[in-house]
Each structure stands twice: as structure tokens, then as C-alpha cells.
C-alpha atoms as a PDB file:
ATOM      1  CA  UNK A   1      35.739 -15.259-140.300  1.00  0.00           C
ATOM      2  CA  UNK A   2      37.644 -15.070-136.801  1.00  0.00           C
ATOM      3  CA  UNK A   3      39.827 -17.375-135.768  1.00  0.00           C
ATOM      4  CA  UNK A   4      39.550 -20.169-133.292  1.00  0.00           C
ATOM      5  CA  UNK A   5      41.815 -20.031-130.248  1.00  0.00           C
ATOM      6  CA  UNK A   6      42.622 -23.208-128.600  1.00  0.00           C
ATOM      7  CA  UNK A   7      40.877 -23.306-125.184  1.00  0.00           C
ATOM      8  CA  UNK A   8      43.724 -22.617-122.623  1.00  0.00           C
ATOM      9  CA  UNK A   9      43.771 -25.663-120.347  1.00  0.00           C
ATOM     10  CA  UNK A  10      43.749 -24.446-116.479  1.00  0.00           C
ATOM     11  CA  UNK A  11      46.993 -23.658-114.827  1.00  0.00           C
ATOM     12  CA  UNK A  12      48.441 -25.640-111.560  1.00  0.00           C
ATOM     13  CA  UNK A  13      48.010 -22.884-109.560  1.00  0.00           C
ATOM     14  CA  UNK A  14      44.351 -22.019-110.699  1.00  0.00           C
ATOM     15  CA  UNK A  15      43.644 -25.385-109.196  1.00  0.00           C
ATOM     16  CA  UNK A  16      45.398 -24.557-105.512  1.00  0.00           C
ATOM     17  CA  UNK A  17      43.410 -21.350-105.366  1.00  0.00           C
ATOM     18  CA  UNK A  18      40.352 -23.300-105.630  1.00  0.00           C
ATOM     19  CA  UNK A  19      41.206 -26.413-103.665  1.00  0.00           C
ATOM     20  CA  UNK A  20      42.450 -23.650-100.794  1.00  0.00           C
ATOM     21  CA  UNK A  21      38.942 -22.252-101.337  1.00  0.00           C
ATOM     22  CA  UNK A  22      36.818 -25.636-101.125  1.00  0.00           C
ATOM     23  CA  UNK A  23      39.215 -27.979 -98.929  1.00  0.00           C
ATOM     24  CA  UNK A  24      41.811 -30.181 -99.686  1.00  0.00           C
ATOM     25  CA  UNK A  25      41.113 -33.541-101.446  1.00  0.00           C
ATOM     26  CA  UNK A  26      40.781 -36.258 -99.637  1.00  0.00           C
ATOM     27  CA  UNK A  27      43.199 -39.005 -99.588  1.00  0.00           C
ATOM     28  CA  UNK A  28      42.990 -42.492 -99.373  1.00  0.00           C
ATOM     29  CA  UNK A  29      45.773 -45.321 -98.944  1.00  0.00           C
ATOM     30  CA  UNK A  30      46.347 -49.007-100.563  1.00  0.00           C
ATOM     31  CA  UNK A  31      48.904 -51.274 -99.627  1.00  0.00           C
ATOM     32  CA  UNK A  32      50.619 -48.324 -98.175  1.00  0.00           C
ATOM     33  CA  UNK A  33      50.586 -45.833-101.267  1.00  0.00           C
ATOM     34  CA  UNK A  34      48.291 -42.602-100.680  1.00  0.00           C
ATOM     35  CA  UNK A  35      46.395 -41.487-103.569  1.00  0.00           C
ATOM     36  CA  UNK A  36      44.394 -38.420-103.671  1.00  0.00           C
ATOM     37  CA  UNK A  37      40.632 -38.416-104.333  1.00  0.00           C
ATOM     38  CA  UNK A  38      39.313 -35.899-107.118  1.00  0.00           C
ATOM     39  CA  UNK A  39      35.703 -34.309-106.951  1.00  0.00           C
ATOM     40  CA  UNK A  40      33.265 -35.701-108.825  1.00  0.00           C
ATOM     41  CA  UNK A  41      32.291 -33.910-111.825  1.00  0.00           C
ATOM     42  CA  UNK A  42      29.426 -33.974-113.443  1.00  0.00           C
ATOM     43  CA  UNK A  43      30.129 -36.656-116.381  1.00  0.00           C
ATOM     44  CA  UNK A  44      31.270 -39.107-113.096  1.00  0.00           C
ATOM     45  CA  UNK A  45      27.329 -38.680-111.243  1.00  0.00           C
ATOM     46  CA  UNK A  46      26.058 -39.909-114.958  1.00  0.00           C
ATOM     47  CA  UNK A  47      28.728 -42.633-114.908  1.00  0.00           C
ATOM     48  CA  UNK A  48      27.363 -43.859-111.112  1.00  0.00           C
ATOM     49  CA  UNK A  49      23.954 -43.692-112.967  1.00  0.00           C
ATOM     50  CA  UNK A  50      25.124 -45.977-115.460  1.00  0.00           C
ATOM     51  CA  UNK A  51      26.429 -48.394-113.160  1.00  0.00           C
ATOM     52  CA  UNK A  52      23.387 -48.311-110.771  1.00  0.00           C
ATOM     53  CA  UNK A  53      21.276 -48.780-113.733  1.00  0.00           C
ATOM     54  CA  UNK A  54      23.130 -51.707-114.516  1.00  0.00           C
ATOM     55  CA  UNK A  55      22.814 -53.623-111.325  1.00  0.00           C
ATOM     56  CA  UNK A  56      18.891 -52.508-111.070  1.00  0.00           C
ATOM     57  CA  UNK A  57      18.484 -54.404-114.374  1.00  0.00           C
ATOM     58  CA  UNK A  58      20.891 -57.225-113.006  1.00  0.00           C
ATOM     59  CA  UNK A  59      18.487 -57.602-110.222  1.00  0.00           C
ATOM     60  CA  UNK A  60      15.352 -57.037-112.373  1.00  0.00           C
ATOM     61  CA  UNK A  61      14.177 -54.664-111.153  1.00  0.00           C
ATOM     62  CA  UNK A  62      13.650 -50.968-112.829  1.00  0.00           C
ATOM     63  CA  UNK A  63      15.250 -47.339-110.887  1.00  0.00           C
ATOM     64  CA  UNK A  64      12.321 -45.709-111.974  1.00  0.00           C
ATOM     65  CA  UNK A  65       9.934 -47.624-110.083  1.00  0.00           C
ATOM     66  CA  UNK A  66      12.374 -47.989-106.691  1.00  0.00           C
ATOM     67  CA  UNK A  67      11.901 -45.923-103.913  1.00  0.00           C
ATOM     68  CA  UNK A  68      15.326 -44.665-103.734  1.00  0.00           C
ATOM     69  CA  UNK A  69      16.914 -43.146-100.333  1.00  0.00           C
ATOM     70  CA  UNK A  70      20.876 -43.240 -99.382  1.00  0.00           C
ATOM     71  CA  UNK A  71      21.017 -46.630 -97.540  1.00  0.00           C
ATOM     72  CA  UNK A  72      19.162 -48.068-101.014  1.00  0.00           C
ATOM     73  CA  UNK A  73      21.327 -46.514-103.345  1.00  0.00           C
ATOM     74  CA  UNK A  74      24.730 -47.600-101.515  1.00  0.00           C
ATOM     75  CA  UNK A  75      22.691 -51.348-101.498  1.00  0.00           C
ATOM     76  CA  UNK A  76      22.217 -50.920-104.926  1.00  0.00           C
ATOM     77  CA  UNK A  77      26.329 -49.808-105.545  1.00  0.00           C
ATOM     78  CA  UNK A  78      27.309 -52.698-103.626  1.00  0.00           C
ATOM     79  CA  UNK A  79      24.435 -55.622-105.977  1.00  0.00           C
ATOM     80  CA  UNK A  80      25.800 -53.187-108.841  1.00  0.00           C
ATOM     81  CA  UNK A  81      29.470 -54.404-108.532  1.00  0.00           C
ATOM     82  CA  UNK A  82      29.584 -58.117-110.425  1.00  0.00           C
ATOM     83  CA  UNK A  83      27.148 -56.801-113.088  1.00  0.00           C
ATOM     84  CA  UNK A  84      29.184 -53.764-113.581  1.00  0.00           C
ATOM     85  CA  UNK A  85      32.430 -54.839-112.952  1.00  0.00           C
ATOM     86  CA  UNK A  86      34.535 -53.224-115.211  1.00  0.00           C
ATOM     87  CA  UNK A  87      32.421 -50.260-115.392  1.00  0.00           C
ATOM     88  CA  UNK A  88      33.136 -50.044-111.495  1.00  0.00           C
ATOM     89  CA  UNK A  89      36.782 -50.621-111.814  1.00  0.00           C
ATOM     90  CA  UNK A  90      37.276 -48.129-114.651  1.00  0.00           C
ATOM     91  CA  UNK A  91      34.971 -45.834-112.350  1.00  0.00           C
ATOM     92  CA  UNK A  92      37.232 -45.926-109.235  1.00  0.00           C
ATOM     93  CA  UNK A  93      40.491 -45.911-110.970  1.00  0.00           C
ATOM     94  CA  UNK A  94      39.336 -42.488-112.666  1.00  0.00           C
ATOM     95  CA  UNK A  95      38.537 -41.068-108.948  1.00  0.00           C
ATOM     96  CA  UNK A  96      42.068 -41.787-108.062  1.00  0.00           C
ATOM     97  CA  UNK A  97      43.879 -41.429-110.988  1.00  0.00           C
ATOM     98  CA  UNK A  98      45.202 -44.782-112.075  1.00  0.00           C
ATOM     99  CA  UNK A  99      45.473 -46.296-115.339  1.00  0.00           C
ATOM    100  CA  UNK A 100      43.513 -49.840-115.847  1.00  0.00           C
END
């Protein structure tokens, strides 16, 4: 039976040559501190799902039936926030890397 081998986590520099390739993160500052913004992944579009779901149902009202476009969806983020509020929190602080 072979043997497993751990999965070799990505280097530092792996990660430059890609972020020279794609663009530099984006930063953004609070109360004077910069932190930089990571790409969403994949697992973070089904965590915005889970939080627009959440204020849909807050409102009563069901995604699959909405007529969604961008200026509905960032309505929908912001009616999302005090029905989702830790969800949100734990959402942002993953983006910029910050313990909650």
C-alpha cells in the first residue's frame, strides 16, 4: 500500500509569483492601520450566499424567486447585515485577516 505524503503547503514566494502575475492585493485602512485584502476563494462566494440567504429570509422573501442584478444584491448585503451579524463580521475579518 503506498504511503501518504503530507500535502506540501505553498511557499511565500509561490504566492509573489502569482500576486506579480494577477496584481497586488488591495489594501484598505482603519483607524490608521492598513490591512491587505485577500481574493475571494471559492468557499468565501458560498459564505456571501449564506449570508444573503439569510437576510432574504429576514425580509421574507425567497433568492430564488428575486430578480437578482448588482444594485439588488449589494441592497440585499446591506438588509443582510443585522440578520447576519456575526456571520458578516466573521466574513470580513477573514477577508482581512483578523481574529474575532
Amino acid at each position: 500500500m503506498p504511503e501518504d505524503k503530507p500535502i506540501k503547503k505553498p511557499e511565500k514566494k509561490e504566492f509573489d509569483e502569482v500576486e506579480s502575475f494577477i496584481g497586488e492585493s488591495p489594501t484598505v485602512t482603519i483607524k490608521g492601520r492598513q490591512y491587505k485584502v485577500r481574493r475571494l476563494g471559492i468557499a468565501d462566494i458560498f459564505k456571501l450566499g449564506r449570508i444573503l440567504a439569510v437576510g432574504a429570509a429576514g425580509m421574507g422573501k425567497e433568492i430564488g424567486k428575486m430578480e437578482l442584478n448588482p444594485g439588488m444584491l449589494a441592497g440585499l448585503l446591506i438588509v443582510s447585515f443585522p440578520y447576519a451579524e456575526n456571520q458578516c463580521i466573521e466574513f470580513i475579518a477573514s477577508i482581512i485577516d483578523v481574529k474575532v
